[in-house]
PDB file of N, CA and C in Angstrom:
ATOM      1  N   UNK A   1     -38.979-204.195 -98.859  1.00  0.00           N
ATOM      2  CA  UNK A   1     -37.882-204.296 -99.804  1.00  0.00           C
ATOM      3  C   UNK A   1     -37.149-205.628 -99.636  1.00  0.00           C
ATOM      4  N   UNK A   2     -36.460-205.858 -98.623  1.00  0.00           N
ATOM      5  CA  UNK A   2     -36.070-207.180 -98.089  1.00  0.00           C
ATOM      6  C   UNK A   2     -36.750-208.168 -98.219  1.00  0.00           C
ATOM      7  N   UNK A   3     -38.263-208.401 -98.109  1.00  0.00           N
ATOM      8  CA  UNK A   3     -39.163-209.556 -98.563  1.00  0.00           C
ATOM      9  C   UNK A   3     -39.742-209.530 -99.663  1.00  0.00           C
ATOM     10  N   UNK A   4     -39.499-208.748-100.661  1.00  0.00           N
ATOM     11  CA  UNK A   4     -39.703-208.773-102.345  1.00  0.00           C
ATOM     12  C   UNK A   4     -38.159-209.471-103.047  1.00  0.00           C
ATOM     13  N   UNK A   5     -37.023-208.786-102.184  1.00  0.00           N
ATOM     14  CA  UNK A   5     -36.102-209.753-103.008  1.00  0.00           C
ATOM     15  C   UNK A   5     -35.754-210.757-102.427  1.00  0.00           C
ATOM     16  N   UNK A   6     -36.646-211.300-100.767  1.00  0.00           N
ATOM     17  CA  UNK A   6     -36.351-212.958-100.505  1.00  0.00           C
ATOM     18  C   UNK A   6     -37.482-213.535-101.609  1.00  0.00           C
ATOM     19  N   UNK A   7     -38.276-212.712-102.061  1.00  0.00           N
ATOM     20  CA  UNK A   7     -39.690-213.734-102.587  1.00  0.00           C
ATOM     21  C   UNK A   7     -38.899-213.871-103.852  1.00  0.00           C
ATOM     22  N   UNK A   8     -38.285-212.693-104.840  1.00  0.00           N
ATOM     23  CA  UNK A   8     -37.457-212.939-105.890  1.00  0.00           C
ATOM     24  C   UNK A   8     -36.318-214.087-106.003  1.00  0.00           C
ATOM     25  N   UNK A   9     -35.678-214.291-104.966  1.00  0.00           N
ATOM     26  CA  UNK A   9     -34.347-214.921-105.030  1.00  0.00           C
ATOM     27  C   UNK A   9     -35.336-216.332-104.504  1.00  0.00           C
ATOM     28  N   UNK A  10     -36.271-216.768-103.706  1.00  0.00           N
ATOM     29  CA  UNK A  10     -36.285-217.733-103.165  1.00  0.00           C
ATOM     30  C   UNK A  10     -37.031-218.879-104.056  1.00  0.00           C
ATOM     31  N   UNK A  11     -37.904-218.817-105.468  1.00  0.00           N
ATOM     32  CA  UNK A  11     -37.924-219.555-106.170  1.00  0.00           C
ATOM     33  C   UNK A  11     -37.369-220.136-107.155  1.00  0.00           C
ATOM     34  N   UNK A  12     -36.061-219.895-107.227  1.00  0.00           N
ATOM     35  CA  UNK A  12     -35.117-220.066-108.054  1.00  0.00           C
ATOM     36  C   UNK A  12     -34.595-221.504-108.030  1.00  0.00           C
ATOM     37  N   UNK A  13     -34.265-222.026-108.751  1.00  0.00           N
ATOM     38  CA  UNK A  13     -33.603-223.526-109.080  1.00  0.00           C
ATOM     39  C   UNK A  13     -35.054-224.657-110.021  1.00  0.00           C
ATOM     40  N   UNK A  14     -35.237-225.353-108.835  1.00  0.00           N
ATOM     41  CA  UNK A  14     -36.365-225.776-109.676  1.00  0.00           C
ATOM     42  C   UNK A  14     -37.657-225.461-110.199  1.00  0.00           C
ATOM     43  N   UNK A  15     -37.943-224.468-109.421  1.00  0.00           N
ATOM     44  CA  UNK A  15     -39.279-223.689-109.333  1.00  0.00           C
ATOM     45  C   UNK A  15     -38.883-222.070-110.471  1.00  0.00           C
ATOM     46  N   UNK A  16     -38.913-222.295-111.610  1.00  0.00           N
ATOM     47  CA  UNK A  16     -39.148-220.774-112.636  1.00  0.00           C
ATOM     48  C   UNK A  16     -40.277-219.980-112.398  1.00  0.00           C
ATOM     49  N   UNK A  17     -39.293-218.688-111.937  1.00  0.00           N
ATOM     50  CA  UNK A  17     -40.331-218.035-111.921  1.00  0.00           C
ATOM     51  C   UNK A  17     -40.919-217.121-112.958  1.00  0.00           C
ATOM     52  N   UNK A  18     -40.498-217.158-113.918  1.00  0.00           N
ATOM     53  CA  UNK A  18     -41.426-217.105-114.803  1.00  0.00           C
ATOM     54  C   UNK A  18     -42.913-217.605-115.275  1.00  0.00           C
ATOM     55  N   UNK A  19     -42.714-218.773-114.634  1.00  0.00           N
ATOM     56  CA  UNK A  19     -43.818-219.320-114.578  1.00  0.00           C
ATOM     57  C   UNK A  19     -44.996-218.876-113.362  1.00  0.00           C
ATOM     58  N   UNK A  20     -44.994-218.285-112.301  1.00  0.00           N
ATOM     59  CA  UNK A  20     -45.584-217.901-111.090  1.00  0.00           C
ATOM     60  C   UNK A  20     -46.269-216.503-111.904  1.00  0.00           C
ATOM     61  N   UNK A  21     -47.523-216.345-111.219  1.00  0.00           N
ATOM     62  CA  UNK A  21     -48.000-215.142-111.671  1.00  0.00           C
ATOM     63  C   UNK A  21     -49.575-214.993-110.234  1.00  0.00           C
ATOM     64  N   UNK A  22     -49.578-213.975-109.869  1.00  0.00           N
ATOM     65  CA  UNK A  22     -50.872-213.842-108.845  1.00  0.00           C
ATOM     66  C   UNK A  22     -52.080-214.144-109.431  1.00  0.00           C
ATOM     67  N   UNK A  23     -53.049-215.026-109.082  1.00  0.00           N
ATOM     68  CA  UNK A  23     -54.256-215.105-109.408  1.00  0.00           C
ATOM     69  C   UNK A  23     -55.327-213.913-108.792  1.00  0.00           C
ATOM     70  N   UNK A  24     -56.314-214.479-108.593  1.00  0.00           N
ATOM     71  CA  UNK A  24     -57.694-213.564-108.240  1.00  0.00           C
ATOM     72  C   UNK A  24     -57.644-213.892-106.720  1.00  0.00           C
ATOM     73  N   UNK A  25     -58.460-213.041-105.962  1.00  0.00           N
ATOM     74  CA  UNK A  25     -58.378-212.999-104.478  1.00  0.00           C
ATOM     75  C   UNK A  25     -57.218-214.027-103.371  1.00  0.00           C
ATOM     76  N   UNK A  26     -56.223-212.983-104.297  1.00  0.00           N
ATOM     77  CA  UNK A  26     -55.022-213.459-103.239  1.00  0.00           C
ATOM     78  C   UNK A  26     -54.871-214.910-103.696  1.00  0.00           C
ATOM     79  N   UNK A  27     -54.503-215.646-104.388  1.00  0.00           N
ATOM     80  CA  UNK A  27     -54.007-216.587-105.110  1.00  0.00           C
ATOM     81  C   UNK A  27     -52.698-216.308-105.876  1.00  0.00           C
ATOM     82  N   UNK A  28     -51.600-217.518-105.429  1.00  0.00           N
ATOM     83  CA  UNK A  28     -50.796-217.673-106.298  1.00  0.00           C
ATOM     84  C   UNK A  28     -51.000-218.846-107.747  1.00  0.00           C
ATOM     85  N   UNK A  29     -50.318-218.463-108.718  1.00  0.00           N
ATOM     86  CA  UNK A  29     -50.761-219.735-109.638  1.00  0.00           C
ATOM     87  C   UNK A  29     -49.609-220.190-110.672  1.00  0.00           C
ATOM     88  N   UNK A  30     -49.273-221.463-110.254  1.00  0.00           N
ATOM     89  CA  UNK A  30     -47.807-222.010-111.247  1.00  0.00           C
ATOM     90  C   UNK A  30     -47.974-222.782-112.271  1.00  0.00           C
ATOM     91  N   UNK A  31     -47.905-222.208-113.464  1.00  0.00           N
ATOM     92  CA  UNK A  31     -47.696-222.903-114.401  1.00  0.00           C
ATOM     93  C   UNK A  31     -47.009-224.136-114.576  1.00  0.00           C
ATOM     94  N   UNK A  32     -47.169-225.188-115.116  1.00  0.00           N
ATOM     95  CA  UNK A  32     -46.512-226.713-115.532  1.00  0.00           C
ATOM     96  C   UNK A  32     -45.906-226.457-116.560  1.00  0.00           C
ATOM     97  N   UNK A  33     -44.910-227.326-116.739  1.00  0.00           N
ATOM     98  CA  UNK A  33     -44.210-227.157-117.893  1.00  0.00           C
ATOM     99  C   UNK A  33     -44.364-228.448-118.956  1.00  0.00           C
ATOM    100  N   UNK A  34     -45.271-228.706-118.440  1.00  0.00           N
ATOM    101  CA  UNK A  34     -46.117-230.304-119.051  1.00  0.00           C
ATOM    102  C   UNK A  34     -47.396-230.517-118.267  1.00  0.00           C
ATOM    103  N   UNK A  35     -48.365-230.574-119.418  1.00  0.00           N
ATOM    104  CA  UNK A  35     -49.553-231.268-118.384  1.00  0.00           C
ATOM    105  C   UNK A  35     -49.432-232.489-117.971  1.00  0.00           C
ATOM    106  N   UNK A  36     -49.982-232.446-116.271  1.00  0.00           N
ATOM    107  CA  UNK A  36     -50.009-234.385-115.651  1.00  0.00           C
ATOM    108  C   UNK A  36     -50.895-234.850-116.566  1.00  0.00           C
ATOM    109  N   UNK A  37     -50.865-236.196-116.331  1.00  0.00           N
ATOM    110  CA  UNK A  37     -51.833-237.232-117.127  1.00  0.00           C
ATOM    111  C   UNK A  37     -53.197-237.150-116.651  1.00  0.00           C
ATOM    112  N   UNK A  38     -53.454-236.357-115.606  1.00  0.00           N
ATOM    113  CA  UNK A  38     -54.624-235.874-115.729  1.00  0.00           C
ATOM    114  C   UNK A  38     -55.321-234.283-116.118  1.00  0.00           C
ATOM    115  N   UNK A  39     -54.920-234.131-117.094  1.00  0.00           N
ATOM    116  CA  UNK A  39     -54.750-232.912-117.867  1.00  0.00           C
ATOM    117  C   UNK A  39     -54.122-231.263-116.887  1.00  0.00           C
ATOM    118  N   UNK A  40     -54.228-231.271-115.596  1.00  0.00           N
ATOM    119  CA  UNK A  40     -53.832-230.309-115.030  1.00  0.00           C
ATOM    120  C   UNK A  40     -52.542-229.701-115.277  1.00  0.00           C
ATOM    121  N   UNK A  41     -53.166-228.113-115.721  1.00  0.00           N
ATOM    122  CA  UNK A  41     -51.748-227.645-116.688  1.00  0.00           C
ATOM    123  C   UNK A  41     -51.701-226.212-115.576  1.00  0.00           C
ATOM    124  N   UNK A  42     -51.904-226.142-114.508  1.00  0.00           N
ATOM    125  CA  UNK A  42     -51.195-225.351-113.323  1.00  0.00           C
ATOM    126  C   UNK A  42     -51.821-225.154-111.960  1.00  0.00           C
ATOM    127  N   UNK A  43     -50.839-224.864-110.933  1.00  0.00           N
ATOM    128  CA  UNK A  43     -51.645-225.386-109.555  1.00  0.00           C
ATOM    129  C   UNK A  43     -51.474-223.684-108.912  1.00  0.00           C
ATOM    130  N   UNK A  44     -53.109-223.624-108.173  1.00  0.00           N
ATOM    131  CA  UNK A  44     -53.110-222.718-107.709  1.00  0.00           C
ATOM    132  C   UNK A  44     -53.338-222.370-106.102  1.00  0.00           C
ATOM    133  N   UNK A  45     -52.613-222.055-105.039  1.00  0.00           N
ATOM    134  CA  UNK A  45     -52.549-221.845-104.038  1.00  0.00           C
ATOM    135  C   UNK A  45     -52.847-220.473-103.582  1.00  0.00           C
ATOM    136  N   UNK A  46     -53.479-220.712-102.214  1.00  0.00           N
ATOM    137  CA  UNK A  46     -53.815-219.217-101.279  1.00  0.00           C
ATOM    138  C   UNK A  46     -52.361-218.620-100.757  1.00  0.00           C
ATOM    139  N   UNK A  47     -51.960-217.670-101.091  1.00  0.00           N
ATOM    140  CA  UNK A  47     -50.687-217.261-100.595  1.00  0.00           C
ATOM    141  C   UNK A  47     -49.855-217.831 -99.621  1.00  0.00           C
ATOM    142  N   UNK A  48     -50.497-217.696 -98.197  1.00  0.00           N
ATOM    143  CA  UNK A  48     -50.343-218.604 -96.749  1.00  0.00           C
ATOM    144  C   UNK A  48     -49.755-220.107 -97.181  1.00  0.00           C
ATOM    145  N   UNK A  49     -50.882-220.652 -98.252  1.00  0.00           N
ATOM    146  CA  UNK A  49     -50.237-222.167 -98.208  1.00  0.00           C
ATOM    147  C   UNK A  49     -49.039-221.830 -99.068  1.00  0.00           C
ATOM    148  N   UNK A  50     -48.909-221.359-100.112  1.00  0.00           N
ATOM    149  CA  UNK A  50     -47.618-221.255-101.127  1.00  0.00           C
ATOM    150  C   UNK A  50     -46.759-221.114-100.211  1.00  0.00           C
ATOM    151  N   UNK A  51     -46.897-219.766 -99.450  1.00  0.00           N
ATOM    152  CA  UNK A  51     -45.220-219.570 -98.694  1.00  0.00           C
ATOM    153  C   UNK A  51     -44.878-220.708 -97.494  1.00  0.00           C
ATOM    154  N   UNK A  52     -46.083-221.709 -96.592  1.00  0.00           N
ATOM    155  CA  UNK A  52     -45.944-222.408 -95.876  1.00  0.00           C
ATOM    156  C   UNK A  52     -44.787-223.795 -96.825  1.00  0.00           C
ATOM    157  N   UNK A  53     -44.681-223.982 -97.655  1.00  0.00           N
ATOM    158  CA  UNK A  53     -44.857-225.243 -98.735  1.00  0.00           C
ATOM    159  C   UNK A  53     -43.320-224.769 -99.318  1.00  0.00           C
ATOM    160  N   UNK A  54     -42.986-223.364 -99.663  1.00  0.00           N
ATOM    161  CA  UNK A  54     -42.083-222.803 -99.751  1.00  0.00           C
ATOM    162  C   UNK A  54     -40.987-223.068 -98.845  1.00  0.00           C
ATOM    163  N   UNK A  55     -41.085-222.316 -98.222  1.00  0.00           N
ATOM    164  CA  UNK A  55     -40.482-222.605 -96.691  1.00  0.00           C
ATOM    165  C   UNK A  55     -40.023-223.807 -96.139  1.00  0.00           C
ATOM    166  N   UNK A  56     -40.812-224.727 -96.742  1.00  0.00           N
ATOM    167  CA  UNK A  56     -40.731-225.995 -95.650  1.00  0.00           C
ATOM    168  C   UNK A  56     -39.430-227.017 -96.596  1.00  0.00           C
ATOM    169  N   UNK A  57     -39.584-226.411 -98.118  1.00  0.00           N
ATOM    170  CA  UNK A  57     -38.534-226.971 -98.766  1.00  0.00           C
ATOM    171  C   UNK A  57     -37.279-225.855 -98.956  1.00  0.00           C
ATOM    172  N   UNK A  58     -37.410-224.568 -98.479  1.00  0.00           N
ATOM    173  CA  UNK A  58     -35.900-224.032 -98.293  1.00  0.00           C
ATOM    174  C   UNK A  58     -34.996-225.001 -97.163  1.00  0.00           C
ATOM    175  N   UNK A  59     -33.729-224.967 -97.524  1.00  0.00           N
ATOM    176  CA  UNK A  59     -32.707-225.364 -96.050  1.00  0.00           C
ATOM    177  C   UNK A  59     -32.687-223.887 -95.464  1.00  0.00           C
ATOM    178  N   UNK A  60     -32.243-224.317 -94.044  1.00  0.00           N
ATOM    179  CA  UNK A  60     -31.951-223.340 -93.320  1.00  0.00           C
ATOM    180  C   UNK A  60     -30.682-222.643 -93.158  1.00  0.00           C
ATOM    181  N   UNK A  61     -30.866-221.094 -93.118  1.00  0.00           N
ATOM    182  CA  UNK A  61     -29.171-220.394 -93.321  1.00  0.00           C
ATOM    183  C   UNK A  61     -27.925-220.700 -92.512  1.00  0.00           C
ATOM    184  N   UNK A  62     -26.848-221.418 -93.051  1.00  0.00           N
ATOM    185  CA  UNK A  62     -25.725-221.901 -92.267  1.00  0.00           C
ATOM    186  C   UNK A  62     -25.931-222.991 -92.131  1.00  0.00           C
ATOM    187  N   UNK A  63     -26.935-223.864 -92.489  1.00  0.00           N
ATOM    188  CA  UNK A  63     -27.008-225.430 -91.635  1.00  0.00           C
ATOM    189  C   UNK A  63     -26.761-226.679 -93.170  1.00  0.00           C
ATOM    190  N   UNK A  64     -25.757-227.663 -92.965  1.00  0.00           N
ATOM    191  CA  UNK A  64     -25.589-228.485 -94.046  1.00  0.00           C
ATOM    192  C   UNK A  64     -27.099-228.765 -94.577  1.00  0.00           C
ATOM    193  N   UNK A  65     -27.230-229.405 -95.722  1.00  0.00           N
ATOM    194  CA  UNK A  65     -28.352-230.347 -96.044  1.00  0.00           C
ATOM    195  C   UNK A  65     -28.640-231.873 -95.837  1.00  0.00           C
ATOM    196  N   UNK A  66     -27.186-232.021 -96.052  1.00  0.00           N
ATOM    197  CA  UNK A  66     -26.779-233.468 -95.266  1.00  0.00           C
ATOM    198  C   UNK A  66     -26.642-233.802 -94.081  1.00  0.00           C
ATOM    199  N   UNK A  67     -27.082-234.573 -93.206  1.00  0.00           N
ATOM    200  CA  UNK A  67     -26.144-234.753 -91.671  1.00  0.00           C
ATOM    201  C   UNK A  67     -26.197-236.157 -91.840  1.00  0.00           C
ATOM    202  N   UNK A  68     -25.111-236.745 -91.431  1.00  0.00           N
ATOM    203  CA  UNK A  68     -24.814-238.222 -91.131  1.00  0.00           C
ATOM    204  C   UNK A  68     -24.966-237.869 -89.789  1.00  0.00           C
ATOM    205  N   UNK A  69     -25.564-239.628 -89.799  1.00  0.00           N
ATOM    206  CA  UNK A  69     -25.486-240.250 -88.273  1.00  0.00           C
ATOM    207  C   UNK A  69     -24.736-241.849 -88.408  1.00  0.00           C
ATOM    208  N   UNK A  70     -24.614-241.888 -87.476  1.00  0.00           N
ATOM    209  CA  UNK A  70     -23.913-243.723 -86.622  1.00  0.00           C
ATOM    210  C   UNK A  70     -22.691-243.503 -87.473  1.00  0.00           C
ATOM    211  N   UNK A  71     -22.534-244.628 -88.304  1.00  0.00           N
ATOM    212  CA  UNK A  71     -21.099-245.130 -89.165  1.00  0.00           C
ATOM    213  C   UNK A  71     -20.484-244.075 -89.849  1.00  0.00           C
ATOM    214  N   UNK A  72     -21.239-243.457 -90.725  1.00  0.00           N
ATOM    215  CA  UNK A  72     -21.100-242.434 -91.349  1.00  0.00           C
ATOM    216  C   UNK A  72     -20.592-240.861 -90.573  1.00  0.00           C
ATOM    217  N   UNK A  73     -21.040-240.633 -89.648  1.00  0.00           N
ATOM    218  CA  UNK A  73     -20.972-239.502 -88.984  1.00  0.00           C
ATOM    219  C   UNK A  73     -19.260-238.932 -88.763  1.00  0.00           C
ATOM    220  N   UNK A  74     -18.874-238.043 -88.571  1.00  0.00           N
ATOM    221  CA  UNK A  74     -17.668-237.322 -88.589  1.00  0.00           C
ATOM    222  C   UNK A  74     -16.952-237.761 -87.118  1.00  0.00           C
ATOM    223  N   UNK A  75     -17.979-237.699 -86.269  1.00  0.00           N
ATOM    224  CA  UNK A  75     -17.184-238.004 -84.695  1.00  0.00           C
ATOM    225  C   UNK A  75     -17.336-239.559 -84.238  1.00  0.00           C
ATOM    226  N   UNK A  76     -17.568-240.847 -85.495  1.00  0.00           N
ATOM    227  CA  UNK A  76     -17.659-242.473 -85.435  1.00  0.00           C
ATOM    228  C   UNK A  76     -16.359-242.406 -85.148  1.00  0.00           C
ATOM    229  N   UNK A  77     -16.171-242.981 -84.545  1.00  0.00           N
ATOM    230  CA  UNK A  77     -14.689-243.732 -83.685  1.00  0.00           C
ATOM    231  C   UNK A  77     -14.262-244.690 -85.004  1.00  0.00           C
TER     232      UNK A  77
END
């Protein structure tokens, strides 16, 4: 229950999910909302890689997206 509505809530913003739909042997597959210039009009991934790829562009819970360092940083003298 808990990992149907992280999978629901977690493509949201740039990624429509409307567009996502399961392919054949365990494949995910995302529709484009324009074909590239090389005609490819949707990309299809093995589950494992989707959620690895997923994941790696969520931020993490509680942690800014930003961090300054040197000049910029909050504790620069």
């Amino acid at each position: 229950m808990a990992l149907e509505r992280w999978c629901r809530y977690a493509p949201r913003g740039p990624l429509a999910a409307s567009r996502f739909s399961l392919g054949a042997r365990d494949t995910v597959v995302y529709e484009l909302a324009k074909p590239k210039p090389d005609g490819t009009t949707q990309l299809v991934f093995p589950v494992t890689s989707f959620l690895r790829r997923l994941c790696a562009v969520l931020p993490l819970p509680r942690r800014h997206t930003r961090v300054y360092h040197g000049v910029f940083a909050s504790a620069h003298r």
